[in-house]
Protein backbone atom coordinates (compact mmCIF):
# COMPACT_ATOMS: atom_id res chain seq x y z
CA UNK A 1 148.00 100.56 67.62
CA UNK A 2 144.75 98.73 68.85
CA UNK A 3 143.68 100.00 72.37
CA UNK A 4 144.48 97.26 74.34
CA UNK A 5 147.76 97.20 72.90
CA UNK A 6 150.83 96.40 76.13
CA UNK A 7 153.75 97.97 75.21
CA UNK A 8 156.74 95.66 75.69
CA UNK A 9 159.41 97.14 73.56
CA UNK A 10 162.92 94.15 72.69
CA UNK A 11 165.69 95.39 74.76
CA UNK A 12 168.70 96.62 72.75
CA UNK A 13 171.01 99.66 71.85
CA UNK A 14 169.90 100.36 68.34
CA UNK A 15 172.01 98.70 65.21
CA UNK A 16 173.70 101.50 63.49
CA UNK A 17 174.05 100.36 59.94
CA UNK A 18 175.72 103.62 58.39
CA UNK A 19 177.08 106.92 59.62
CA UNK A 20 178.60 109.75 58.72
CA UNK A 21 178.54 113.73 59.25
CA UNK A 22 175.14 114.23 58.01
CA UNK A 23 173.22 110.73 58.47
CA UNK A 24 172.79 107.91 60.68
CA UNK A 25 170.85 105.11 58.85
CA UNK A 26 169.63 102.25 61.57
CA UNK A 27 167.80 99.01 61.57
CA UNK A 28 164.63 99.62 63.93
CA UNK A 29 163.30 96.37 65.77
CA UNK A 30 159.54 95.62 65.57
CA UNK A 31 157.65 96.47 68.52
CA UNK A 32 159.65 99.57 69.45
CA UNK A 33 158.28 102.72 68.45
CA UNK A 34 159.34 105.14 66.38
CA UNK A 35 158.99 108.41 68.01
CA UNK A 36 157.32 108.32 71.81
CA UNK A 37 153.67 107.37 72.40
CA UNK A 38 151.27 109.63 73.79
CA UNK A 39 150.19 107.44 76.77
CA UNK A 40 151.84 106.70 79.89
CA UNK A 41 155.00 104.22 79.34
CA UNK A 42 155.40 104.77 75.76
CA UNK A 43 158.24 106.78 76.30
CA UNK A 44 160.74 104.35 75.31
CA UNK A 45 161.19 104.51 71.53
CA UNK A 46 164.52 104.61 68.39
CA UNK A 47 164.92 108.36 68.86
CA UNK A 48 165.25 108.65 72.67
CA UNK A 49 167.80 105.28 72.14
CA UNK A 50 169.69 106.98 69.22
CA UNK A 51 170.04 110.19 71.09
CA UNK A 52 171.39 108.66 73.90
CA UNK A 53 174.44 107.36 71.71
CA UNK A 54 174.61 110.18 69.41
CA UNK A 55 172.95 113.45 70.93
CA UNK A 56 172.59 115.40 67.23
CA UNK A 57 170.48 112.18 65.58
CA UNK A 58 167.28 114.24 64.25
CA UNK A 59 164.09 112.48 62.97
CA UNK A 60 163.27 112.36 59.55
CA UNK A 61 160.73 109.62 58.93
CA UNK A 62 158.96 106.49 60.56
CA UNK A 63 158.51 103.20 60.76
CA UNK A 64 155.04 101.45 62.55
CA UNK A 65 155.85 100.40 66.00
CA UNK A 66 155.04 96.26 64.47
CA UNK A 67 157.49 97.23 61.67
CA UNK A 68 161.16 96.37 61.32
CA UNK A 69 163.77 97.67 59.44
CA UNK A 70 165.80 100.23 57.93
CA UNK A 71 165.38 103.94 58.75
CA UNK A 72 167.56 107.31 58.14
CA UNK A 73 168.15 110.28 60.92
CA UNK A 74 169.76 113.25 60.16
CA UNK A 75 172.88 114.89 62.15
CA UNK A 76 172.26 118.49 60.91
CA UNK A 77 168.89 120.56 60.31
CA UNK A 78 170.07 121.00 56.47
CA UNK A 79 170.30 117.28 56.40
CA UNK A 80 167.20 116.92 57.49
CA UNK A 81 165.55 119.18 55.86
CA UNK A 82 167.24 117.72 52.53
CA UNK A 83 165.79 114.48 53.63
CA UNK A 84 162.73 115.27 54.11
CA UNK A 85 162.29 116.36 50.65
CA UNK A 86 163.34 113.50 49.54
CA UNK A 87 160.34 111.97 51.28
CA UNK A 88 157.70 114.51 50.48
CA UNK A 89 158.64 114.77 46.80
CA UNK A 90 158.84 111.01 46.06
CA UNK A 91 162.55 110.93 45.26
CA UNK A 92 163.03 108.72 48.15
CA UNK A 93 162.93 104.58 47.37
CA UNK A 94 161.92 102.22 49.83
CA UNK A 95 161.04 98.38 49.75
CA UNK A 96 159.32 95.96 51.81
CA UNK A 97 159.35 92.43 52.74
CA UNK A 98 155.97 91.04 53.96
CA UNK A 99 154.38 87.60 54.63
CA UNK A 100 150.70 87.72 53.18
CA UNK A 101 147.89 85.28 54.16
CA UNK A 102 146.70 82.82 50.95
CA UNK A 103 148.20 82.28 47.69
CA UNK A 104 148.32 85.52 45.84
CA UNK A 105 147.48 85.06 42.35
CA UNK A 106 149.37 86.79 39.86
CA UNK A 107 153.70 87.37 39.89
CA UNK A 108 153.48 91.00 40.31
CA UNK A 109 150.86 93.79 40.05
CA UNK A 110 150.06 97.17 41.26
CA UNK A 111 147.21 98.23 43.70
CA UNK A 112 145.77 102.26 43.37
CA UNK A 113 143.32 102.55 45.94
CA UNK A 114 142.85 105.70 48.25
CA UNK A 115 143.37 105.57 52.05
CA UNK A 116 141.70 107.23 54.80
CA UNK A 117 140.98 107.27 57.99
CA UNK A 118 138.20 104.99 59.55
CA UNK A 119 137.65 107.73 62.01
CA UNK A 120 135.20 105.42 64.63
CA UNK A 121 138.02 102.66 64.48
CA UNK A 122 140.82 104.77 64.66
CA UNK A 123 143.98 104.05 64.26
CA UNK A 124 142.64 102.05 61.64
CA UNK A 125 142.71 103.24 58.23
CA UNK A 126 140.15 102.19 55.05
CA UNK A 127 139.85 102.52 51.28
CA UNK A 128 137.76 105.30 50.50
CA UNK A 129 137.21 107.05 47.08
CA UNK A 130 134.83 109.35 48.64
CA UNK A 131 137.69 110.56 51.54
CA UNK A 132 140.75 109.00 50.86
CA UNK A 133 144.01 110.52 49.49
CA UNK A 134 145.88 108.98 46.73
CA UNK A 135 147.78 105.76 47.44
CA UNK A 136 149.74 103.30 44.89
CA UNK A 137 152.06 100.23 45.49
CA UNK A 138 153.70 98.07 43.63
CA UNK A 139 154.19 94.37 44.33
CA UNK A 140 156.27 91.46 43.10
CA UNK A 141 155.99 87.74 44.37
CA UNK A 142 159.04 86.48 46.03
CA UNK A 143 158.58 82.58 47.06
CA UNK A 144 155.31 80.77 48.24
CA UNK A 145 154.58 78.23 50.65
CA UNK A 146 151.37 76.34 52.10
CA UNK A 147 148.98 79.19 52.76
CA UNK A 148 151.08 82.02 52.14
CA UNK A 149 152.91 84.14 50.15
CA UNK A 150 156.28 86.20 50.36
CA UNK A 151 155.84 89.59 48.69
CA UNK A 152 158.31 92.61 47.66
CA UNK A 153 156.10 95.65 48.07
CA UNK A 154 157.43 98.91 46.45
CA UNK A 155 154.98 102.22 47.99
CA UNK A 156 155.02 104.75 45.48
CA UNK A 157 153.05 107.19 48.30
CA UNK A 158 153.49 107.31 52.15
CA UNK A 159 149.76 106.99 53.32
CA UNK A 160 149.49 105.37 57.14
CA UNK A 161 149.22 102.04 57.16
CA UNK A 162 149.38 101.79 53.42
CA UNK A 163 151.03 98.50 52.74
CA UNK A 164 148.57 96.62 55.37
CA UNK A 165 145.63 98.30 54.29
CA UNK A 166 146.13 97.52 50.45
CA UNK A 167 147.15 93.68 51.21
CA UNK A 168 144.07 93.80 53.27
CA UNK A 169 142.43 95.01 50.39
CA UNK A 170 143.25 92.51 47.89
CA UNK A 171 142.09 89.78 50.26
CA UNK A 172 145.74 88.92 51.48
CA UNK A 173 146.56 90.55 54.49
CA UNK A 174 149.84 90.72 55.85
CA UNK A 175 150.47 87.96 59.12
CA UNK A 176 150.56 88.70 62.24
CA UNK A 177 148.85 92.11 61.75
CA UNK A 178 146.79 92.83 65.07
CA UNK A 179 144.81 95.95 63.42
CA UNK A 180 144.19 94.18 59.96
CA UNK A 181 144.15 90.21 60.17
CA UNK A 182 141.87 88.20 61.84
CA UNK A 183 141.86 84.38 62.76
CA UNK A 184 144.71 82.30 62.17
CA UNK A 185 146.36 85.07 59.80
CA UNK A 186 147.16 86.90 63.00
CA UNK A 187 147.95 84.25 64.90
CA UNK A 188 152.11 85.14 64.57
CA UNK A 189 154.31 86.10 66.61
CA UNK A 190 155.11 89.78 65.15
CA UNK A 191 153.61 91.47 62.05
CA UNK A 192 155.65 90.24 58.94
CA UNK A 193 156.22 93.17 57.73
CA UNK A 194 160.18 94.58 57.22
CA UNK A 195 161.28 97.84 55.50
CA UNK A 196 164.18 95.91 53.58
CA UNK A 197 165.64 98.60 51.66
CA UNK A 198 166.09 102.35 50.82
CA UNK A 199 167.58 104.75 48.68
CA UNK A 200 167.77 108.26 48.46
CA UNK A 201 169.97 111.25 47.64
CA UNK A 202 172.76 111.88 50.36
CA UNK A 203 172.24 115.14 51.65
CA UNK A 204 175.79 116.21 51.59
CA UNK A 205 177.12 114.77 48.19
CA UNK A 206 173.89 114.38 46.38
CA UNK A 207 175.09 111.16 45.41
CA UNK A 208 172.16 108.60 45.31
CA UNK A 209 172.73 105.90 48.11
CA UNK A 210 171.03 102.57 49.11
CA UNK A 211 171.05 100.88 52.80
CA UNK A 212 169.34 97.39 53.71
CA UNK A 213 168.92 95.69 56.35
CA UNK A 214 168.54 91.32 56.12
CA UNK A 215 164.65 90.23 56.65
CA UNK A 216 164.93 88.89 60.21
CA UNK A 217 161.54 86.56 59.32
């Protein structure tokens, strides 16, 4: 989040999109954090919300505060502990939908460039093969239009910031970003950025399973 960022979070119970005795999968607004901030009135976030309707909704993952779209809480410690596994080992499948700045050449391609922090500009992140951790995406052109592109973007690692920092990195970054894009690329009214889809193994079946949640841009 930059630092003069004014946190106005869209009013709202959250949209419950699936639940049963060991999940609660919900579609998280942009602007609303995930998980409370650490300043004063960044309080408000999708877990206090959630918790509020159903008290045993424990976090598993998150979503950027400009990022919309689907996200899984577990009702049990086993479930989330199951879950989180998912994450950490990779099993876990998520995909994006994002608006990036220019025409994008190419159909489909994937980007391997480390991430790490860019400590005197934090909470921005960087490329860095000195520093940086390992970070791959894959990405498919959807549609195009006059100076921009729709993407898919697969990440096959959970770095912060990764999608926005390897758009950024390929000279398309995504719209509306207020950390990445400059000029009329962040001149939007939200970042375009939307976790569409995910899959993962169900904690109490073991049966794979896929939620979604419709791009709202």
């Amino acid at each position: 989040m930059i630092p003069d960022f004014v946190y106005s979070p869209p009013e709202g119970a959250p949209v419950i999109l699936h639940e049963d005795r060991q999940i609660i999968v919900v579609a998280k607004p942009a602007g609303l954090l995930s998980v409370p901030g650490k300043l004063a009135g960044r309080q408000d976030c999708l877990v206090s919300r959630l918790t509020a309707l159903r008290w045993d909704a424990l976090l598993v993952h998150r979503l950027d505060c400009d990022t919309s779209g689907v996200m899984v809480f577990a009702r049990t410690k086993a479930a989330q502990g199951h879950l989180g596994q998912e994450f950490e080992k990779r099993r876990a499948r998520k995909t994006y939908v994002a608006r990036v700045w220019g025409d994008l050449p190419g159909e489909r391609g994937r980007i391997d460039l480390p991430i790490g922090a860019d400590w005197p500009n934090r909470p921005r992140q960087m490329i860095s093969h000195e520093h940086g951790r390992p970070a791959v995406t894959e990405w498919e052109v959807i549609a195009r239009a006059p100076g921009e592109t729709r993407v898919r973007l697969s990440p096959l690692t959970g770095r912060s910031h990764q999608l926005r920092v390897h758009m950024l990195a390929l000279g398309h970054p995504i719209l509306g970003d207020p950390i990445y894009a400059t000029g009329p690329a962040r001149d939007h009214p939200r970042l375009m950025l939307h976790a569409e889809t995910l899959g993962f193994h169900h904690p109490g079946s073991g049966d794979w399973v896929f939620y979604s949640a419709p791009c709202p841009f």
